[in-house]
N, C-alpha and C. Protein backbone atom coordinates (compact mmCIF):
# COMPACT_ATOMS: atom_id res chain seq x y z
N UNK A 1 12.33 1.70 37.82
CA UNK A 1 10.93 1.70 38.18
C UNK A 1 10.58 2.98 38.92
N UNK A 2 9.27 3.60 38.48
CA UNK A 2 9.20 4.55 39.49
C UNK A 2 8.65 4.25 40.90
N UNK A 3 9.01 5.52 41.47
CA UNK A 3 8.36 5.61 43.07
C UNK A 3 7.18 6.01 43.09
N UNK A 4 6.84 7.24 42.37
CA UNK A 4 5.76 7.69 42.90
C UNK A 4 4.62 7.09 42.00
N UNK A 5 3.36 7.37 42.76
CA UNK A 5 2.27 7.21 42.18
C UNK A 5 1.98 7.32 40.37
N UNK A 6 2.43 9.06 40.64
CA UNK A 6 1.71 9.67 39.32
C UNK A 6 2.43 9.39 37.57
N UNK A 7 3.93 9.15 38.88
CA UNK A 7 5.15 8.28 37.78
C UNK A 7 4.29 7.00 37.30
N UNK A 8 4.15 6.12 37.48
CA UNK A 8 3.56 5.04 37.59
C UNK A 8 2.78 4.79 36.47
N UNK A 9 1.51 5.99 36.42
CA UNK A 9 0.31 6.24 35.76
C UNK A 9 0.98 6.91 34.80
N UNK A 10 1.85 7.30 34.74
CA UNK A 10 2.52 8.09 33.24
C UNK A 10 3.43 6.80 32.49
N UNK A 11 3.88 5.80 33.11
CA UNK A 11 4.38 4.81 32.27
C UNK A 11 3.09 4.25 31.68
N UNK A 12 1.98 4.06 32.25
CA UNK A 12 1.37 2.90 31.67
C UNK A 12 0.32 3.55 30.48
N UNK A 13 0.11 4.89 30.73
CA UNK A 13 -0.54 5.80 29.95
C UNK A 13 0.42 5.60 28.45
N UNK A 14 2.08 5.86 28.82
CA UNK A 14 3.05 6.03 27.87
C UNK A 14 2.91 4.44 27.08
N UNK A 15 2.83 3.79 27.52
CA UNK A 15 2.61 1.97 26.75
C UNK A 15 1.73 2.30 26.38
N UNK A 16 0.19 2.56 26.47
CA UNK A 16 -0.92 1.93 25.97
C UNK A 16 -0.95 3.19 24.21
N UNK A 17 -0.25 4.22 24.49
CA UNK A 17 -0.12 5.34 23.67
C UNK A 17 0.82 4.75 22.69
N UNK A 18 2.17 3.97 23.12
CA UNK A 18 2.97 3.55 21.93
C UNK A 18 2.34 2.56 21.27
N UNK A 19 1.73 2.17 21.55
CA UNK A 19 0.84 0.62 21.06
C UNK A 19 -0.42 1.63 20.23
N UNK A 20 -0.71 1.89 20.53
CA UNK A 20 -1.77 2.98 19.42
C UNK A 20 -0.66 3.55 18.44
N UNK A 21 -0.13 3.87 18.90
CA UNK A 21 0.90 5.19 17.42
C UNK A 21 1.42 3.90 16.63
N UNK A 22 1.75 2.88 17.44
CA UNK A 22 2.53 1.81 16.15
C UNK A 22 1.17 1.11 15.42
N UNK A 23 -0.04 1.14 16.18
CA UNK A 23 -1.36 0.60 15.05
C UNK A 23 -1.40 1.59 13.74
N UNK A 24 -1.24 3.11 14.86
CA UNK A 24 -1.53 3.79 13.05
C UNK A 24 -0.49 4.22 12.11
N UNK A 25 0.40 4.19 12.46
CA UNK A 25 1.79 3.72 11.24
C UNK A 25 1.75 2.26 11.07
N UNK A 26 1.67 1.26 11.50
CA UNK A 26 1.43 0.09 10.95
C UNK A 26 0.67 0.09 9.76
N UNK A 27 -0.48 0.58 9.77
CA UNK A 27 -1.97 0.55 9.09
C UNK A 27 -1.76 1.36 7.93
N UNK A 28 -1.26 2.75 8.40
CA UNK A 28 -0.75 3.36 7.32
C UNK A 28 0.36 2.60 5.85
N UNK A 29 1.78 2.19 6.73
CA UNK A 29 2.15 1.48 5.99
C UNK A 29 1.60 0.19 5.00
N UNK A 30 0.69 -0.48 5.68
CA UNK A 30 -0.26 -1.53 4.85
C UNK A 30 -1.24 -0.72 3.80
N UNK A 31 -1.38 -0.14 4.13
CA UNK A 31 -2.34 0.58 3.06
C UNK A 31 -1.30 1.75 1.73
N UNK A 32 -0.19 2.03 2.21
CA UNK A 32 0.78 2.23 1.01
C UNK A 32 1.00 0.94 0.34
N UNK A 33 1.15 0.25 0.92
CA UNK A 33 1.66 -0.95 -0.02
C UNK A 33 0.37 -1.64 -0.33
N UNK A 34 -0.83 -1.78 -0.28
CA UNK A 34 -1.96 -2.10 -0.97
C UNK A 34 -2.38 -1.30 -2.23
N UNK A 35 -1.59 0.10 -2.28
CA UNK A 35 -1.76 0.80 -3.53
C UNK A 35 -0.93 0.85 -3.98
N UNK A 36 0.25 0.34 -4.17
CA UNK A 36 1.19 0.11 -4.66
C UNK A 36 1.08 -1.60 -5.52
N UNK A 37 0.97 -1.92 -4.98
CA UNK A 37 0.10 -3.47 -5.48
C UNK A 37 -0.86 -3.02 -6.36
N UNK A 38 -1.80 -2.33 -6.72
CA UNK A 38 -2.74 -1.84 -6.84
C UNK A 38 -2.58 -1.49 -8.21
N UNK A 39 -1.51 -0.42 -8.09
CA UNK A 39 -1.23 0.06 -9.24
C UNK A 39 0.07 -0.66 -10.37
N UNK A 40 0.33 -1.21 -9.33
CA UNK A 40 1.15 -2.64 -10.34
C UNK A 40 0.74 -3.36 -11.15
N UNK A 41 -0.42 -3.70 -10.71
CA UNK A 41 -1.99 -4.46 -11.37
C UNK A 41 -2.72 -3.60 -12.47
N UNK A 42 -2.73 -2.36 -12.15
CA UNK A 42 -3.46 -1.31 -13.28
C UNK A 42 -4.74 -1.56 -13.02
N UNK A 43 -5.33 -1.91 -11.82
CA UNK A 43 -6.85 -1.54 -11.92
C UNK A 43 -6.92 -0.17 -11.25
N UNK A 44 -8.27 0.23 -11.58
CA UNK A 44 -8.40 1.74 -11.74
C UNK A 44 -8.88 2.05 -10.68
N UNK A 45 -9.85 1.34 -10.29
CA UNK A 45 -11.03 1.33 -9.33
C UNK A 45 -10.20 1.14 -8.05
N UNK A 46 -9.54 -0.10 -7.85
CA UNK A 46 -9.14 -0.39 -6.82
C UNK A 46 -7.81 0.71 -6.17
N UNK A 47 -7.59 0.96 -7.36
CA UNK A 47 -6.53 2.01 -6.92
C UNK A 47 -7.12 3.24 -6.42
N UNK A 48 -8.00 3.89 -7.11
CA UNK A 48 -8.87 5.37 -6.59
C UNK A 48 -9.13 5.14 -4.83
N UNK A 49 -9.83 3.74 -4.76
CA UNK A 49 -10.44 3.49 -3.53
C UNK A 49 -9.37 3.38 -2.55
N UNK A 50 -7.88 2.71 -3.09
CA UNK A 50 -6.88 2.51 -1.91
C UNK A 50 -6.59 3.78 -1.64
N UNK A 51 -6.15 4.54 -2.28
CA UNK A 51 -5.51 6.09 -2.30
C UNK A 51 -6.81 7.09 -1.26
N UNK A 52 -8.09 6.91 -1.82
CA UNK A 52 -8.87 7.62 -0.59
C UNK A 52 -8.85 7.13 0.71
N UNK A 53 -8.76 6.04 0.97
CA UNK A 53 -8.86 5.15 2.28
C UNK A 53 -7.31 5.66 2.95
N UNK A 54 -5.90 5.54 1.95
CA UNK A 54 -4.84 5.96 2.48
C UNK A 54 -4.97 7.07 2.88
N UNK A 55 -5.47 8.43 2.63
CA UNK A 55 -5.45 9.96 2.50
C UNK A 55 -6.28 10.19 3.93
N UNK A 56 -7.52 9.76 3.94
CA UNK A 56 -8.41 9.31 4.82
C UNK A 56 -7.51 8.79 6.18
N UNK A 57 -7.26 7.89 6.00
CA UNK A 57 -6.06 7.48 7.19
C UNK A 57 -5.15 8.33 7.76
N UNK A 58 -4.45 9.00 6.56
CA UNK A 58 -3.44 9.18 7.19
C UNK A 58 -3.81 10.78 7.63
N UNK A 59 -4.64 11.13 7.23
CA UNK A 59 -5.22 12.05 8.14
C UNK A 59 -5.71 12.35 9.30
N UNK A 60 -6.35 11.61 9.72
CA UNK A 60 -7.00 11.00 11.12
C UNK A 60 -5.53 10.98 11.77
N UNK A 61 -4.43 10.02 11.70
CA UNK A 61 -3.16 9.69 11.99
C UNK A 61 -2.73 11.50 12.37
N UNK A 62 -2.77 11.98 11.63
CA UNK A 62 -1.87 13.33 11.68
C UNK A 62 -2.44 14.30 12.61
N UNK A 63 -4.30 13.99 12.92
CA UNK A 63 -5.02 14.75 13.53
C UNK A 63 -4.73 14.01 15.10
N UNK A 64 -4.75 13.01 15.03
CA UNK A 64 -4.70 12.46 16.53
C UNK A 64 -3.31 12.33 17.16
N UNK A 65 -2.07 12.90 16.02
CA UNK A 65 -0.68 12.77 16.77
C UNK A 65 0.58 12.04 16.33
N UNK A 66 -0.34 10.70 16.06
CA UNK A 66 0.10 9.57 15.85
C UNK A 66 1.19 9.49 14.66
N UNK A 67 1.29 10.68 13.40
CA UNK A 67 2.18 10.89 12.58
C UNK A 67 1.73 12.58 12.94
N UNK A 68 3.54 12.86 12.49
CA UNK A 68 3.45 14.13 12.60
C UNK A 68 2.88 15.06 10.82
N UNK A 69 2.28 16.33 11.36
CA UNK A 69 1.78 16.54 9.71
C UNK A 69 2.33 16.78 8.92
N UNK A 70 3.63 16.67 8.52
CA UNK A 70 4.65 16.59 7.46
C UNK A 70 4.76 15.61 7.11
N UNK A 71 4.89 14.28 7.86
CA UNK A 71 4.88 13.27 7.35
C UNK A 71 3.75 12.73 6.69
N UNK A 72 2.71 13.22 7.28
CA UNK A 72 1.80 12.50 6.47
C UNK A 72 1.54 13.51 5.46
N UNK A 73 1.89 14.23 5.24
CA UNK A 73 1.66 15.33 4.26
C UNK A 73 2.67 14.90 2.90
N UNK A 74 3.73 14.60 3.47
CA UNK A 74 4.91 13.70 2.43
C UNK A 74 4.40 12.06 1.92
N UNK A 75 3.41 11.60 2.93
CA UNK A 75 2.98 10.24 2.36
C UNK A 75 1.95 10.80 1.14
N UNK A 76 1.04 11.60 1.75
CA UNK A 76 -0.12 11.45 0.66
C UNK A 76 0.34 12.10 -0.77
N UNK A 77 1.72 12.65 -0.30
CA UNK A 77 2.46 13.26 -1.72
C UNK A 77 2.64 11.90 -2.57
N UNK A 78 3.65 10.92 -1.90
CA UNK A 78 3.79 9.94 -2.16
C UNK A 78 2.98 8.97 -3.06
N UNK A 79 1.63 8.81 -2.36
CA UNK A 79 0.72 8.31 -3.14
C UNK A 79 -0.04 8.97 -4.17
N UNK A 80 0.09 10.27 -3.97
CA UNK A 80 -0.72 10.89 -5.64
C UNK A 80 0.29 10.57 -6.72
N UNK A 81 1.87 10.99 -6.38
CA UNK A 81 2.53 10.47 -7.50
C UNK A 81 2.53 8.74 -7.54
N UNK A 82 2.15 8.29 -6.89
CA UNK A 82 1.88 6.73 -7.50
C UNK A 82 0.47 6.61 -8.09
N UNK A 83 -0.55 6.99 -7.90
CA UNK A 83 -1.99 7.10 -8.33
C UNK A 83 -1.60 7.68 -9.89
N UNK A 84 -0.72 9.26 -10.02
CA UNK A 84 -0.47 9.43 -11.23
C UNK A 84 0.38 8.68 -12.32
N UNK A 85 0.85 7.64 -11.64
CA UNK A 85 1.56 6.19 -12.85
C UNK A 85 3.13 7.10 -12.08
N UNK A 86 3.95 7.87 -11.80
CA UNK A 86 4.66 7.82 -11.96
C UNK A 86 5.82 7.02 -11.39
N UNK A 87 7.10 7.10 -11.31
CA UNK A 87 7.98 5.81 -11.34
C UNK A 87 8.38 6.19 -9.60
N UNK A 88 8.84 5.30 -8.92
CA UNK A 88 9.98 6.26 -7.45
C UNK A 88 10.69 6.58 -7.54
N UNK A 89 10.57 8.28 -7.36
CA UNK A 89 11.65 9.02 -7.37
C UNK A 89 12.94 8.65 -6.64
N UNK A 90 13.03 7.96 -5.92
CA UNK A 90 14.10 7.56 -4.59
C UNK A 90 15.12 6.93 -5.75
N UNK A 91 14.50 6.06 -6.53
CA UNK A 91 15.74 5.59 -7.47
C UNK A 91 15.70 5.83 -8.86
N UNK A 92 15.01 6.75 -9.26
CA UNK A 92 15.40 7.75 -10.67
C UNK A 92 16.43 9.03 -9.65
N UNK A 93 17.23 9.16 -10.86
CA UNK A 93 18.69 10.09 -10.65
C UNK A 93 18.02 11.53 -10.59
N UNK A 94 18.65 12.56 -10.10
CA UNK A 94 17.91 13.81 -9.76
C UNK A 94 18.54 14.42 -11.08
N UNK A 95 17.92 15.28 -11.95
CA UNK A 95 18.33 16.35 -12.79
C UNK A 95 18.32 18.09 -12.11
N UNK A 96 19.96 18.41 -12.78
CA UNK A 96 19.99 19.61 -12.25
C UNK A 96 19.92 20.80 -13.74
């Protein structure tokens, strides 16, 4: 526990900040997997709209801290190649 004052006010500052950063990776994550659903389904519409709302998000996220901008720079990669039909790379084999 701290002693001083200003210690004090830096823990509780530090909680109310982790509780925000896990809303917007939470949110983020729900909204990858709503376009992923999305495009499982093959609607068109719903997919355009998840993918702007994700991009949208995870921007804000990257501007306020909350993801760093690589990462979200690697998500919205993520989701254009799912918007473009293609398969996850994570488990297709790499060609050299």
């Amino acid at each position: 526990m701290p002693n001083i004052r200003q210690q004090e006010k830096r823990v509780r500052q530090a909680s109310r900040q982790r509780i925000e950063n896990l809303r917007w990776r939470s949110t983020a994550k729900t909204l990858m997997r709503r376009l992923r659903d999305a495009a499982e389904k093959g609607d068109a519409t719903t997919v355009t709209s998840s993918y702007r709302e994700l991009v949208s998000w995870l921007d804000k996220a990257a501007s306020r801290g909350a993801l760093h901008k690589n990462t979200a720079a690697r998500r919205k990669s993520q989701a254009a190649r799912i918007v473009a039909g293609e398969r996850d790379t994570a488990a297709a084999p790499k060609s050299k």
